[in-house]
N, C-alpha and C. Protein backbone atom coordinates (compact mmCIF):
# COMPACT_ATOMS: atom_id res chain seq x y z
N UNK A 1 0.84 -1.18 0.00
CA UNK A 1 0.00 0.00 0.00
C UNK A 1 0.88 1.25 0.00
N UNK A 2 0.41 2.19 -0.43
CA UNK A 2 1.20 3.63 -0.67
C UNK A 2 0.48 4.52 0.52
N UNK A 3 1.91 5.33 1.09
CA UNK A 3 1.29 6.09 1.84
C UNK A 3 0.23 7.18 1.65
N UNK A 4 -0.41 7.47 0.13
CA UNK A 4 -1.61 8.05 0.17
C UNK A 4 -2.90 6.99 0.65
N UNK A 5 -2.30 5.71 0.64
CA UNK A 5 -3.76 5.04 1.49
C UNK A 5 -3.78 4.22 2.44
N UNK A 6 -2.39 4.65 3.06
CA UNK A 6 -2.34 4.40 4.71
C UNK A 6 -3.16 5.45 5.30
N UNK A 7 -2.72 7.03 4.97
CA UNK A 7 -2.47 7.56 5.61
C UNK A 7 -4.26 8.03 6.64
N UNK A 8 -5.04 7.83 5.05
CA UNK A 8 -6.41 7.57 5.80
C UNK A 8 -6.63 6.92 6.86
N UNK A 9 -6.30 5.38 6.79
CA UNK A 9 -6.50 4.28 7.94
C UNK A 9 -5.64 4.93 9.36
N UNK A 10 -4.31 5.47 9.11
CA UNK A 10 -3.81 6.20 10.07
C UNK A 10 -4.52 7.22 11.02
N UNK A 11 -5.03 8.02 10.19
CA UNK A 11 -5.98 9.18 10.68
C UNK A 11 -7.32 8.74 10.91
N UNK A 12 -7.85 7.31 10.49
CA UNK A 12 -9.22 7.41 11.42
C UNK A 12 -8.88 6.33 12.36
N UNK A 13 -7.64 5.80 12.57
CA UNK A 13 -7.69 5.36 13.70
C UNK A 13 -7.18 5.97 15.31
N UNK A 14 -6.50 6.87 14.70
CA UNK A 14 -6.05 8.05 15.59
C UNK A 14 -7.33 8.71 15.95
N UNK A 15 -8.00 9.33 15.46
CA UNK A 15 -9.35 9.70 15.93
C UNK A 15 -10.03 8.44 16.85
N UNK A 16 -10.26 7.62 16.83
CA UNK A 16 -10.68 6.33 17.21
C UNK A 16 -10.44 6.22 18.48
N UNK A 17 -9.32 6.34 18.54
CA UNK A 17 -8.31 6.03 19.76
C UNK A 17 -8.45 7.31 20.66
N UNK A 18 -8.71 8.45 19.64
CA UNK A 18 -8.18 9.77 20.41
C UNK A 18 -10.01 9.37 21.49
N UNK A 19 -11.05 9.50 20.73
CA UNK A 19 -12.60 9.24 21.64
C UNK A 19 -12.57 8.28 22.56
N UNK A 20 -11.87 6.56 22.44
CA UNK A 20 -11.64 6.05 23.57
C UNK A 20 -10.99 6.41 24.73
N UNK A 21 -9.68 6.91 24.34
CA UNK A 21 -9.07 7.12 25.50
C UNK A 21 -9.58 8.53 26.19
N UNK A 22 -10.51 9.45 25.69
CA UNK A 22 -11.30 10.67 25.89
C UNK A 22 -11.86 9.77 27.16
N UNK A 23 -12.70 9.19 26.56
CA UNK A 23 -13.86 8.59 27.17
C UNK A 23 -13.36 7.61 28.79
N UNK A 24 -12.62 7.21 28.42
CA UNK A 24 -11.74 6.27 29.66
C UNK A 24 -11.39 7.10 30.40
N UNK A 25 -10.41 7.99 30.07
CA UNK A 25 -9.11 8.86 30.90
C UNK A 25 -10.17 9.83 31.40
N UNK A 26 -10.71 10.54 30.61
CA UNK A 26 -10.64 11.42 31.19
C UNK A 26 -12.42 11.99 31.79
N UNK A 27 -13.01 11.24 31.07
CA UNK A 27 -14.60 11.01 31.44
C UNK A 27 -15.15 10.02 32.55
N UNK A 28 -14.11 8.81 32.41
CA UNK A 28 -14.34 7.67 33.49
C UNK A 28 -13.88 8.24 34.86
N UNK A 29 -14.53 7.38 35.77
CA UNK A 29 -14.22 7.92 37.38
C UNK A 29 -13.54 6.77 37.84
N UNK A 30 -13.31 5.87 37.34
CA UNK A 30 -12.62 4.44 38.05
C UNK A 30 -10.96 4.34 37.77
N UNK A 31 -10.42 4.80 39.24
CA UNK A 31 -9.13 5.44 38.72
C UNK A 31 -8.39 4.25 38.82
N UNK A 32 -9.05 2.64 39.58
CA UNK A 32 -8.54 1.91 39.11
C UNK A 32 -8.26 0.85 37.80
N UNK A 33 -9.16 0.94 37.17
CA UNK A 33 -9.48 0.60 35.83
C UNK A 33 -8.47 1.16 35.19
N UNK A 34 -8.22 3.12 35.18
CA UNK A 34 -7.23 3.46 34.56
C UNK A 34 -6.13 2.89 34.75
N UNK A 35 -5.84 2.90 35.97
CA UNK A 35 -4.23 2.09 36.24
C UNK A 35 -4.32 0.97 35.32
N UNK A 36 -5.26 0.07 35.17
CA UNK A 36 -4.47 -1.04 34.39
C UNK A 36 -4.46 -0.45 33.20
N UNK A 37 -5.20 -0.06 32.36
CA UNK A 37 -4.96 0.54 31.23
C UNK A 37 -4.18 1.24 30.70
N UNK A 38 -3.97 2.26 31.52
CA UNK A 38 -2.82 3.03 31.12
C UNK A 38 -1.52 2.76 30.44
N UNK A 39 -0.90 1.76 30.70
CA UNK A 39 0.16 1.41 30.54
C UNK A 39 0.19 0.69 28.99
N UNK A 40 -0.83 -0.64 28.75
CA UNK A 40 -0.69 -1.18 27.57
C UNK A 40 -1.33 -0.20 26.57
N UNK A 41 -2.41 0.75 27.07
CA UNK A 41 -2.77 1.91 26.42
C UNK A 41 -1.45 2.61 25.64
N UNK A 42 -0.86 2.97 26.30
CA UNK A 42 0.24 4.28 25.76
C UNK A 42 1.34 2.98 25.18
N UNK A 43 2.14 2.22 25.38
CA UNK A 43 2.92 0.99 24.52
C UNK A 43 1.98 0.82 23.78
N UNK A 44 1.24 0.25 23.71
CA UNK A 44 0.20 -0.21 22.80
C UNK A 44 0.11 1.09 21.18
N UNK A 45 0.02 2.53 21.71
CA UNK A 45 -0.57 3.32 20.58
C UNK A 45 1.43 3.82 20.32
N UNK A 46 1.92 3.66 20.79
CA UNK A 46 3.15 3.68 20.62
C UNK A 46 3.80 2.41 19.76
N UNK A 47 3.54 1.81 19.96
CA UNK A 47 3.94 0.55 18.61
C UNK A 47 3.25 0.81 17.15
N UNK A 48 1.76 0.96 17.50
CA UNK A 48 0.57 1.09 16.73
C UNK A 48 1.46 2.69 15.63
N UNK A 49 1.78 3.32 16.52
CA UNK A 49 2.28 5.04 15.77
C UNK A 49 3.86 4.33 14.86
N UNK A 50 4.69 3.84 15.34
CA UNK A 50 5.74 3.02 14.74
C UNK A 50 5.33 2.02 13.47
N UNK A 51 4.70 1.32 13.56
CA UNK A 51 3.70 0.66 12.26
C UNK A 51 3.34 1.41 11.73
N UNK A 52 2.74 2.43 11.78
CA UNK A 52 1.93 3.04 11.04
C UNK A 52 3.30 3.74 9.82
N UNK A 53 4.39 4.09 11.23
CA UNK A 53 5.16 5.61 10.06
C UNK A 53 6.22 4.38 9.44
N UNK A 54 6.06 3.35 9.52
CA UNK A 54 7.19 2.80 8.33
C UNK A 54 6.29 2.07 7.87
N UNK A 55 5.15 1.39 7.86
CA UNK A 55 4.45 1.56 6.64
C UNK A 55 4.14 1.88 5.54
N UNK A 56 4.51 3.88 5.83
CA UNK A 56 4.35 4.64 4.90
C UNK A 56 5.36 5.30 4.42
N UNK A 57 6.45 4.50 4.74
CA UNK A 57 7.78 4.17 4.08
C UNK A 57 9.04 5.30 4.91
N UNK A 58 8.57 5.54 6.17
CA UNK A 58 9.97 6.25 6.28
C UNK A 58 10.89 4.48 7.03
N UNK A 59 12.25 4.93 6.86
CA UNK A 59 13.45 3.76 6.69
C UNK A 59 14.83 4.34 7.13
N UNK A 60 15.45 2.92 7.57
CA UNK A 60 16.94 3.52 7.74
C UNK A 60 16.90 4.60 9.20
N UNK A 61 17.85 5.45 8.74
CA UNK A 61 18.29 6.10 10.21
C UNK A 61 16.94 7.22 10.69
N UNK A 62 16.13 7.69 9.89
CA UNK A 62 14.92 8.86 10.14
C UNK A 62 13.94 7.56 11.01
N UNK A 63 13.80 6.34 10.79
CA UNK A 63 13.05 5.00 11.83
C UNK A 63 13.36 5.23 12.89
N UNK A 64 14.64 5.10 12.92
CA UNK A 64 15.31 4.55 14.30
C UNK A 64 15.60 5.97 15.33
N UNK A 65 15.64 7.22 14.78
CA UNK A 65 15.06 8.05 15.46
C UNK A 65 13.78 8.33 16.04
N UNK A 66 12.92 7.86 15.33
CA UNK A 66 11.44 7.87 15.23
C UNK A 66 11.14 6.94 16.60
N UNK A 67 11.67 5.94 16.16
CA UNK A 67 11.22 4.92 17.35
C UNK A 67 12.11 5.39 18.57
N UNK A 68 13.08 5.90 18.81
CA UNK A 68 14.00 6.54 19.91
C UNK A 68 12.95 7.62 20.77
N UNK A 69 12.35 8.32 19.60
CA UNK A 69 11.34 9.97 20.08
C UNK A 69 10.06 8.81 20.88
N UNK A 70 9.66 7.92 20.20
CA UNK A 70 8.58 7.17 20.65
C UNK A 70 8.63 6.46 22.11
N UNK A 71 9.78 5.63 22.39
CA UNK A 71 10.22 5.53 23.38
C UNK A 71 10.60 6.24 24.48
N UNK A 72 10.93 7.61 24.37
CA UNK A 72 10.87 8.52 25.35
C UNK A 72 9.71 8.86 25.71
N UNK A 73 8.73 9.18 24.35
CA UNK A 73 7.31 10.14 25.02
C UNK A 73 6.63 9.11 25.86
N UNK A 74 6.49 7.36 25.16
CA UNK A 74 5.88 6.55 25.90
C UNK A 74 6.72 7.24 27.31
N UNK A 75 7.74 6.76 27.11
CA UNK A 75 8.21 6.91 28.75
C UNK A 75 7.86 7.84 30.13
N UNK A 76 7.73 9.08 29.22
CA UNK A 76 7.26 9.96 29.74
C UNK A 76 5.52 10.12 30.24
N UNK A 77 5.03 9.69 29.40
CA UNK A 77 3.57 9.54 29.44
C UNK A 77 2.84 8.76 30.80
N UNK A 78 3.98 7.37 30.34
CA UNK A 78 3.94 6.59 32.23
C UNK A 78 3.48 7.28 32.86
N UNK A 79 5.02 7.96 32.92
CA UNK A 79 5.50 8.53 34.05
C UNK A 79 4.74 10.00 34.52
N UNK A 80 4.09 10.49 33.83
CA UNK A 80 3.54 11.49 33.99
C UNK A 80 2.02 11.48 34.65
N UNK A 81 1.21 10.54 34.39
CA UNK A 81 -0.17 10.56 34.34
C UNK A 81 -0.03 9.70 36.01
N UNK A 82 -1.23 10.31 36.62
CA UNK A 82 -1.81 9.79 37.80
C UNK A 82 -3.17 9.54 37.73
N UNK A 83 -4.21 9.04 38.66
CA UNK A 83 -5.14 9.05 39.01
C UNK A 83 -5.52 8.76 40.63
N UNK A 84 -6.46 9.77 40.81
CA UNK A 84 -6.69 9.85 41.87
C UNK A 84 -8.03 8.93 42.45
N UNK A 85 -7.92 8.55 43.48
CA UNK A 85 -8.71 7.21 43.71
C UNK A 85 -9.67 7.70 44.46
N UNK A 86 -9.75 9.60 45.13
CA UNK A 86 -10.90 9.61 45.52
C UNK A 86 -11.88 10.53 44.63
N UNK A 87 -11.45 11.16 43.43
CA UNK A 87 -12.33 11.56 42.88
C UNK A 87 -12.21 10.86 41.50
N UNK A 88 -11.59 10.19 41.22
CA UNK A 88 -11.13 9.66 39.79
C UNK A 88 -10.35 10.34 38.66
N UNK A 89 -10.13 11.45 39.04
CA UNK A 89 -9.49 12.78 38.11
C UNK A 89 -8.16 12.18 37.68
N UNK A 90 -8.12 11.96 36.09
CA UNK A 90 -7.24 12.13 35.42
C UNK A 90 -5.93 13.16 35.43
N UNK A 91 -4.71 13.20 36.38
CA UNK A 91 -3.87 13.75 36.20
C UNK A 91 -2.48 13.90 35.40
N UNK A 92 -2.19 14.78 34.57
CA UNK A 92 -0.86 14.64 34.02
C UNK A 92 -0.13 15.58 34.00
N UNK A 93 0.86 15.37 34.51
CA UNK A 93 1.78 16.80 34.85
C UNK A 93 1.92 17.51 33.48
N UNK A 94 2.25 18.82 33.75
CA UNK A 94 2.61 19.20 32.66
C UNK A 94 4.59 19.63 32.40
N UNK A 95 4.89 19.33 33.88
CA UNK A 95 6.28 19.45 33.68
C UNK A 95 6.69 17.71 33.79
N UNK A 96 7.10 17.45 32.68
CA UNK A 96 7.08 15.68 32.26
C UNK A 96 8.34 14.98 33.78
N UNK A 97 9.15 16.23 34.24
CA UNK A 97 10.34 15.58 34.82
C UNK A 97 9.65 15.52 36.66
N UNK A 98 8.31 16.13 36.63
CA UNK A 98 8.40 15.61 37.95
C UNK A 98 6.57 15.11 38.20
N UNK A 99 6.65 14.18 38.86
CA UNK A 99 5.24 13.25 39.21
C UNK A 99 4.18 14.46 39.92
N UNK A 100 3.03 14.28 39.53
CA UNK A 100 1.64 14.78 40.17
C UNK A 100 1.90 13.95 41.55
N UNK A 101 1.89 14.91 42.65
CA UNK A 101 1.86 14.08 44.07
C UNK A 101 0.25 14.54 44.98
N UNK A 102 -0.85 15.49 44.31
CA UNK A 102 -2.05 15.86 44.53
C UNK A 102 -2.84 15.92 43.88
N UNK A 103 -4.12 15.36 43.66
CA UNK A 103 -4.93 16.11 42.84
C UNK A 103 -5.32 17.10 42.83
N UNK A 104 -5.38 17.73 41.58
CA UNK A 104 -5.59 19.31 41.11
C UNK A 104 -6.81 19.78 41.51
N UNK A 105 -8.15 18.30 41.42
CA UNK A 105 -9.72 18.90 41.63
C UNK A 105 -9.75 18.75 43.15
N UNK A 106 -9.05 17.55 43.79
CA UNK A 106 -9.96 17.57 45.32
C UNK A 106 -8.44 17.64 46.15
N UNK A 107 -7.33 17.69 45.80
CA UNK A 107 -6.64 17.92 46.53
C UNK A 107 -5.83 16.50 47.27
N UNK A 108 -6.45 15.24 47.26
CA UNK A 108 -6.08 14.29 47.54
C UNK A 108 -4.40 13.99 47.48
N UNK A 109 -3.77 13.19 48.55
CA UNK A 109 -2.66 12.33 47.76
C UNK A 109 -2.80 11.40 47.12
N UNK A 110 -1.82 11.37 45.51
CA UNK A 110 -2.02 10.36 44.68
C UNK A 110 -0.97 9.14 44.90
N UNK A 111 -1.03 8.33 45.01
CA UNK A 111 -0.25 6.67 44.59
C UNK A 111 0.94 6.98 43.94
């Protein structure tokens, strides 16, 4: 297939993904549910984003950067997101180098 007709399947599955994980993260109140999810969630669309861009033919050394950038943000993403177990609030820092230790809505300590 040519990347003019990946790139569709790319983009409506990104939308796809973008309403589930809407709907989970940040609509759901079961902050334990998130915990398990979270994790094969973000690896998961992180492999899924790697398939997708050499699919559509990038190769060689611009990949292996690609997958380097991918591996950090997953990493970061972990590491960034909390949930809070007494109101369910979806937290994610916005400074990636240090952990949410409260929630923002009720103030709670997070896990």
């Amino acid at each position: 297939m040519s990347p003019d007709e990946i790139f569709p399947i790319f983009f409506g599955t990104w939308v796809i993904l973008g309403i589930i994980s809407f709907a989970i993260f940040f609509l759901g109140k079961n902050a334990e549910l998130k915990r398990k999810l979270w994790p094969p969630f973000v690896i998961g669309t992180g492999v899924l984003f790697i398939g997708f861009i050499y699919a559509m033919g990038l190769q060689g050394q611009a990949l292996y950067i690609m997958v380097l950038a991918v591996i950090l943000i997953t990493f970061l993403n972990l590491r960034s997101a909390k949930f809070c177990d007494a109101c369910g609030k979806t937290i994610i820092s916005q400074n990636f180098l240090i952990k949410p230790k409260f929630c923002s809505k009720c103030g709670e300590k997070l896990q």
